[in-house]
N, C-alpha and C. Protein backbone atom coordinates (compact mmCIF):
# COMPACT_ATOMS: atom_id res chain seq x y z
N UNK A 1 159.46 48.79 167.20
CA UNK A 1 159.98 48.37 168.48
C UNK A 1 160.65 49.56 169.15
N UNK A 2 160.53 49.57 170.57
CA UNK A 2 161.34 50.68 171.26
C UNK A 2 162.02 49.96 171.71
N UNK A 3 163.89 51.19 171.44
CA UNK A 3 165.42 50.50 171.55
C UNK A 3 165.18 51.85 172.93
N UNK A 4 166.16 50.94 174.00
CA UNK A 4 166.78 51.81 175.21
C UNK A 4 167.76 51.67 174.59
N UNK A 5 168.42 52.82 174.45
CA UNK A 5 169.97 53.07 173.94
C UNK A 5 170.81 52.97 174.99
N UNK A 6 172.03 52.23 175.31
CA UNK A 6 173.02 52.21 176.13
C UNK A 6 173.46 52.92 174.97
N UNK A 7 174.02 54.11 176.75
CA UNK A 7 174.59 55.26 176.29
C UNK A 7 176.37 55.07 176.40
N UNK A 8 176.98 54.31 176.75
CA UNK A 8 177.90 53.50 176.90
C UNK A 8 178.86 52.56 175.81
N UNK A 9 177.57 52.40 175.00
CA UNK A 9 177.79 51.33 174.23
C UNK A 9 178.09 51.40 172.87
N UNK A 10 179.69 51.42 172.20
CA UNK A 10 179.84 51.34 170.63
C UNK A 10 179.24 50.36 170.18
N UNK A 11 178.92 50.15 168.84
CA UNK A 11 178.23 48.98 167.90
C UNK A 11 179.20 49.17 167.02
N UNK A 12 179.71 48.13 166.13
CA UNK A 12 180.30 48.60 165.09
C UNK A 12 179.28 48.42 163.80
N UNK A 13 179.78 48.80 162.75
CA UNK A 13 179.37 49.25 161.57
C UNK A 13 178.58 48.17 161.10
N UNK A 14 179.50 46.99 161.14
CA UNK A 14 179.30 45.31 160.78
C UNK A 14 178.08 44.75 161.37
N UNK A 15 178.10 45.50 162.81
CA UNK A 15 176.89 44.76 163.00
C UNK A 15 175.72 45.27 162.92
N UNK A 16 175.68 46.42 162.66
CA UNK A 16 174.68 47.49 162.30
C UNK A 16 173.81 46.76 160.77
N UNK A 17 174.38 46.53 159.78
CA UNK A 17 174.49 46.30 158.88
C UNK A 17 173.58 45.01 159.40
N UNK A 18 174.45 43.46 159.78
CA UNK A 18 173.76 42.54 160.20
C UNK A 18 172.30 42.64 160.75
N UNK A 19 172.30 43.49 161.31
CA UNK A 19 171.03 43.73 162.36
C UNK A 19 169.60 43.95 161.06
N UNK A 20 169.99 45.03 159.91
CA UNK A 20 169.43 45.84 159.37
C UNK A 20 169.15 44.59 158.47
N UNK A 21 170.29 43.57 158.10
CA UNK A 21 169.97 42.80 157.34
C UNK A 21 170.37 43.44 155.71
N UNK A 22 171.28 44.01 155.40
CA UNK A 22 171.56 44.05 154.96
C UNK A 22 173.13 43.63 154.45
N UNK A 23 173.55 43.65 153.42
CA UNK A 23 175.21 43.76 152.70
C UNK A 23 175.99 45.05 153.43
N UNK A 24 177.44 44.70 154.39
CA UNK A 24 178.07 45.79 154.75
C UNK A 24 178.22 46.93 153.43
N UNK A 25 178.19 46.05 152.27
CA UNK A 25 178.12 47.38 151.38
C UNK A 25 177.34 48.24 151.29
N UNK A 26 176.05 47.71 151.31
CA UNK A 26 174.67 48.52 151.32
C UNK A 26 174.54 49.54 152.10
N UNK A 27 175.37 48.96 152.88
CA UNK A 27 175.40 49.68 154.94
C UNK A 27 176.23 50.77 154.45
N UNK A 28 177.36 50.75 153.96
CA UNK A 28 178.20 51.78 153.68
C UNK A 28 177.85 53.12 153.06
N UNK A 29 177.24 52.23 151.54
CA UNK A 29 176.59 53.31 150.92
C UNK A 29 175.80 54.36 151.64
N UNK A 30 174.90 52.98 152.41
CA UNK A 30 173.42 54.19 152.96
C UNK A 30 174.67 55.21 154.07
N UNK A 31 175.19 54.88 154.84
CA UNK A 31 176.46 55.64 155.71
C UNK A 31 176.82 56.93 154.52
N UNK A 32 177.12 56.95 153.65
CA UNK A 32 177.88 57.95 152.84
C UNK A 32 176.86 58.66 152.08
N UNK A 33 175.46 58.54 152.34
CA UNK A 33 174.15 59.16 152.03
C UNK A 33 174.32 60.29 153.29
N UNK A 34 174.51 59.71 154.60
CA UNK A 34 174.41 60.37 155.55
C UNK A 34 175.68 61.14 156.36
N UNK A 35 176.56 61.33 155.32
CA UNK A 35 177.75 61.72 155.29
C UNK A 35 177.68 62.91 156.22
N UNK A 36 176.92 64.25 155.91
CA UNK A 36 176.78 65.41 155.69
C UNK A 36 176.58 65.53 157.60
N UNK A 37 175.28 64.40 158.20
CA UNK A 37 174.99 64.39 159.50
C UNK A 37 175.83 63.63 160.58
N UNK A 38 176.67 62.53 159.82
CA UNK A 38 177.86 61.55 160.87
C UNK A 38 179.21 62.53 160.78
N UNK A 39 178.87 63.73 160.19
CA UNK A 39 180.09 64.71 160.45
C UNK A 39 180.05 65.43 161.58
N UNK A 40 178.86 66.39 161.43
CA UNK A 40 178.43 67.21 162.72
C UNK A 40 178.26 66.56 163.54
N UNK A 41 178.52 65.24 163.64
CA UNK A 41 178.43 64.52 165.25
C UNK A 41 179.81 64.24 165.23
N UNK A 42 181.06 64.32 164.20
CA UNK A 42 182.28 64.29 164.72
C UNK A 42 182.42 62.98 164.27
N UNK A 43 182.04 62.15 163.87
CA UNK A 43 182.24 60.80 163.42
C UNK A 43 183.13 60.42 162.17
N UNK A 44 184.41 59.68 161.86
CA UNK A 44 184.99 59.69 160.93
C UNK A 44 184.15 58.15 159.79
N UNK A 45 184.66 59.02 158.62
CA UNK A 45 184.34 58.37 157.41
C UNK A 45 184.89 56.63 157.98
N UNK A 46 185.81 56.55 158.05
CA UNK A 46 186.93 55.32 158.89
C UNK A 46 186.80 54.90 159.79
N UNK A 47 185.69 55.41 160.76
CA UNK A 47 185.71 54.54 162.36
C UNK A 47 184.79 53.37 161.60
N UNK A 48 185.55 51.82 162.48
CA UNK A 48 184.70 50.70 162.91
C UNK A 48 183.68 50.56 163.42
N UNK A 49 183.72 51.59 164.84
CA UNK A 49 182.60 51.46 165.99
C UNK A 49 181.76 52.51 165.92
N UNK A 50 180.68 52.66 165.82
CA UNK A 50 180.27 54.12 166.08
C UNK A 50 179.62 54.61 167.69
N UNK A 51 179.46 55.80 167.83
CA UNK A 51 179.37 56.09 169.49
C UNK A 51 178.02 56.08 169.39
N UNK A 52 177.44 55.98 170.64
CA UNK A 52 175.61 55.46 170.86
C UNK A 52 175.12 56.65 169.99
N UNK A 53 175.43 57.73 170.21
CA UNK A 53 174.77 59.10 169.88
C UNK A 53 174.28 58.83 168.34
N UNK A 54 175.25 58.13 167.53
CA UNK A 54 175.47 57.72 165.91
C UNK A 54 174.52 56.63 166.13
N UNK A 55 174.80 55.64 166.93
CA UNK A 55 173.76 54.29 166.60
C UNK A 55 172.46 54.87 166.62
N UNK A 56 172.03 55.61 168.04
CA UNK A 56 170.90 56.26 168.15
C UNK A 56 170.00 56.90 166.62
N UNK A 57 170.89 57.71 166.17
CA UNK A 57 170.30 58.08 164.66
C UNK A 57 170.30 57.35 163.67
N UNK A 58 170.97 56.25 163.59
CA UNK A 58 171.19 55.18 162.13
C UNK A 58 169.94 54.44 162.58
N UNK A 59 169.68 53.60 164.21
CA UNK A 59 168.55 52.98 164.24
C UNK A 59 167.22 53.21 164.06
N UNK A 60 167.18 54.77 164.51
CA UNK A 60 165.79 55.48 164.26
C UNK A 60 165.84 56.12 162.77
N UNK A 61 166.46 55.95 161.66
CA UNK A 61 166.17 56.51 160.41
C UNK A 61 166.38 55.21 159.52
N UNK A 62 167.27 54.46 159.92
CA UNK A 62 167.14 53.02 158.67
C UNK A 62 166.32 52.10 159.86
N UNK A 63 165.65 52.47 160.77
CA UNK A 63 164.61 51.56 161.05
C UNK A 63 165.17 50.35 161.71
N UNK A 64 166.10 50.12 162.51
CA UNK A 64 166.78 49.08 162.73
C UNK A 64 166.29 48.83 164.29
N UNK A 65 165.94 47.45 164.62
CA UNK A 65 165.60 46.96 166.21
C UNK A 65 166.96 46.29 166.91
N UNK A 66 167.00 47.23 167.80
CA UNK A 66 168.12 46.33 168.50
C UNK A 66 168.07 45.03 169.31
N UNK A 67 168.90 44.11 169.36
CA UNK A 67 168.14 43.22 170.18
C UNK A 67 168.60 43.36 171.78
N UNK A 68 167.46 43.10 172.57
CA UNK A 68 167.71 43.44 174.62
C UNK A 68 169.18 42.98 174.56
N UNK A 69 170.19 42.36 174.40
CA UNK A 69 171.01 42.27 174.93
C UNK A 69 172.37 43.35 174.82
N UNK A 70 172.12 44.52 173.25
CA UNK A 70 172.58 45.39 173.06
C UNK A 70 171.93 46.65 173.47
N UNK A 71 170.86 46.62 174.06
CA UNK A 71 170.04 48.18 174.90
C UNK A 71 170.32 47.86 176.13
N UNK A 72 170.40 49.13 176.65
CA UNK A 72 170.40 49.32 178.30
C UNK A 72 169.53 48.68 178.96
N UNK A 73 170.14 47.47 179.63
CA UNK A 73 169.47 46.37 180.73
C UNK A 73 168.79 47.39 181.39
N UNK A 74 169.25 48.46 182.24
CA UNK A 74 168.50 49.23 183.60
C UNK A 74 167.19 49.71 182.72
N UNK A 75 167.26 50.14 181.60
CA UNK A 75 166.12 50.78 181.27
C UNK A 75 165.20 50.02 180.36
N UNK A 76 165.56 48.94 179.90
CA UNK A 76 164.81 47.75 179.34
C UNK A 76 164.29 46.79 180.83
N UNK A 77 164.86 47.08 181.67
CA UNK A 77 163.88 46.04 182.73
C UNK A 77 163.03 47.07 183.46
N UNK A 78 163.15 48.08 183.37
CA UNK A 78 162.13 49.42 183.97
C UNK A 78 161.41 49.69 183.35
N UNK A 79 161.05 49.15 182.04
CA UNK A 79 159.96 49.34 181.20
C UNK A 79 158.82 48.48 181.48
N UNK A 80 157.54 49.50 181.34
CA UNK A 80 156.61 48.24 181.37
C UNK A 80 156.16 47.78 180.32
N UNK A 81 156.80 48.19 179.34
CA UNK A 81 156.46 47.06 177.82
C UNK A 81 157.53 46.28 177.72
N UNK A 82 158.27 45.98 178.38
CA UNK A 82 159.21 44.81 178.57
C UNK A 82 159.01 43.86 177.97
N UNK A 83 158.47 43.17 178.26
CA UNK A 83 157.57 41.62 177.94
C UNK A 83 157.33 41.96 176.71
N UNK A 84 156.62 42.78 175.70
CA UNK A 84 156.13 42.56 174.78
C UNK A 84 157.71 43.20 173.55
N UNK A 85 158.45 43.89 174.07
CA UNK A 85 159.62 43.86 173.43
C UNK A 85 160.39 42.82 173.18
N UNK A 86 160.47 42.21 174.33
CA UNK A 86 161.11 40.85 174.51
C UNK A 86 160.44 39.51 173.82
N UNK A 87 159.38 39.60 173.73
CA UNK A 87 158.29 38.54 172.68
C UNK A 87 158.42 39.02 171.43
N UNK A 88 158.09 39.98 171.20
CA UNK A 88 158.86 40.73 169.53
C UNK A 88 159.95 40.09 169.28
N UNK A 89 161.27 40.46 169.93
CA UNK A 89 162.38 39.80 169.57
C UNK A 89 162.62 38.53 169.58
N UNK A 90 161.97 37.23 169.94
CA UNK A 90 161.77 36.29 170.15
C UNK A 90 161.34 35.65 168.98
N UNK A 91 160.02 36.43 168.87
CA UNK A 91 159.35 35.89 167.30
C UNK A 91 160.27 36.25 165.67
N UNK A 92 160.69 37.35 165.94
CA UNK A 92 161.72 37.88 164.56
C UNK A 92 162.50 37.05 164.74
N UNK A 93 163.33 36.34 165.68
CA UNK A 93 164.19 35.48 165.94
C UNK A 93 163.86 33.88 165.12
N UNK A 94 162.94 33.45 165.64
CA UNK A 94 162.45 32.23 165.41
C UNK A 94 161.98 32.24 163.64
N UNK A 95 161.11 33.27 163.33
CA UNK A 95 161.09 33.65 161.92
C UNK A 95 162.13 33.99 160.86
N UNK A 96 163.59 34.47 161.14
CA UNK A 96 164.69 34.63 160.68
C UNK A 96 164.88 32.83 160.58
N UNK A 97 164.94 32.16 161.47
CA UNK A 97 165.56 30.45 161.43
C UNK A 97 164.76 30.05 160.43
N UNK A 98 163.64 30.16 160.47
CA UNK A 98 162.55 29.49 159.67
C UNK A 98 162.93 29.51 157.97
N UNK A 99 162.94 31.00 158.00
CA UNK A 99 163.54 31.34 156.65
C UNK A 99 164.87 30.85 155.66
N UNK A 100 165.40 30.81 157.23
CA UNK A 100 167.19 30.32 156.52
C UNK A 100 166.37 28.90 156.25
């Protein structure tokens, strides 16, 4: 799936984790794998939130889809794969319920 990153926008850790579907622990660990790169971006071991620049790299390396209401509206409605992003997220949606 392609994420428009709001450049604006902290995520915190918690929900990063949620998203990925994983245990905040899991989340942590994999975080302290990537210790070495959430430094040179200035990011503390201890922040809650992380800044887009950080989400940007956690989503594109642990593979994580954001859902439209956490990406940049202006550049998610200027897309012309809109629709089929938005049907993606729809179906993972409905398939997550199914499961529970």
């Amino acid at each position: 799936m392609v994420n428009y990153y709001d450049k604006n926008r902290f995520i915190s850790k918690r929900m990063l984790a949620q998203l990925a579907d994983v245990s905040t622990r899991t989340f942590s660990r994999y975080l302290a794998s990537r210790r070495h790169i959430l430094d040179a971006m200035g990011i503390s071991p201890k922040a809650q939130k992380l800044p887009p620049q950080a989400v940007k790299y956690i989503c594109e390396d642990y593979c994580i889809d954001l859902p439209p209401e956490l990406q940049d509206q202006k550049a998610l409605n200027a897309s012309p794969i809109r629709n089929i992003i938005l049907k993606t997220w729809d179906a993972e949606k409905s398939f997550s319920k199914k499961i529970l």
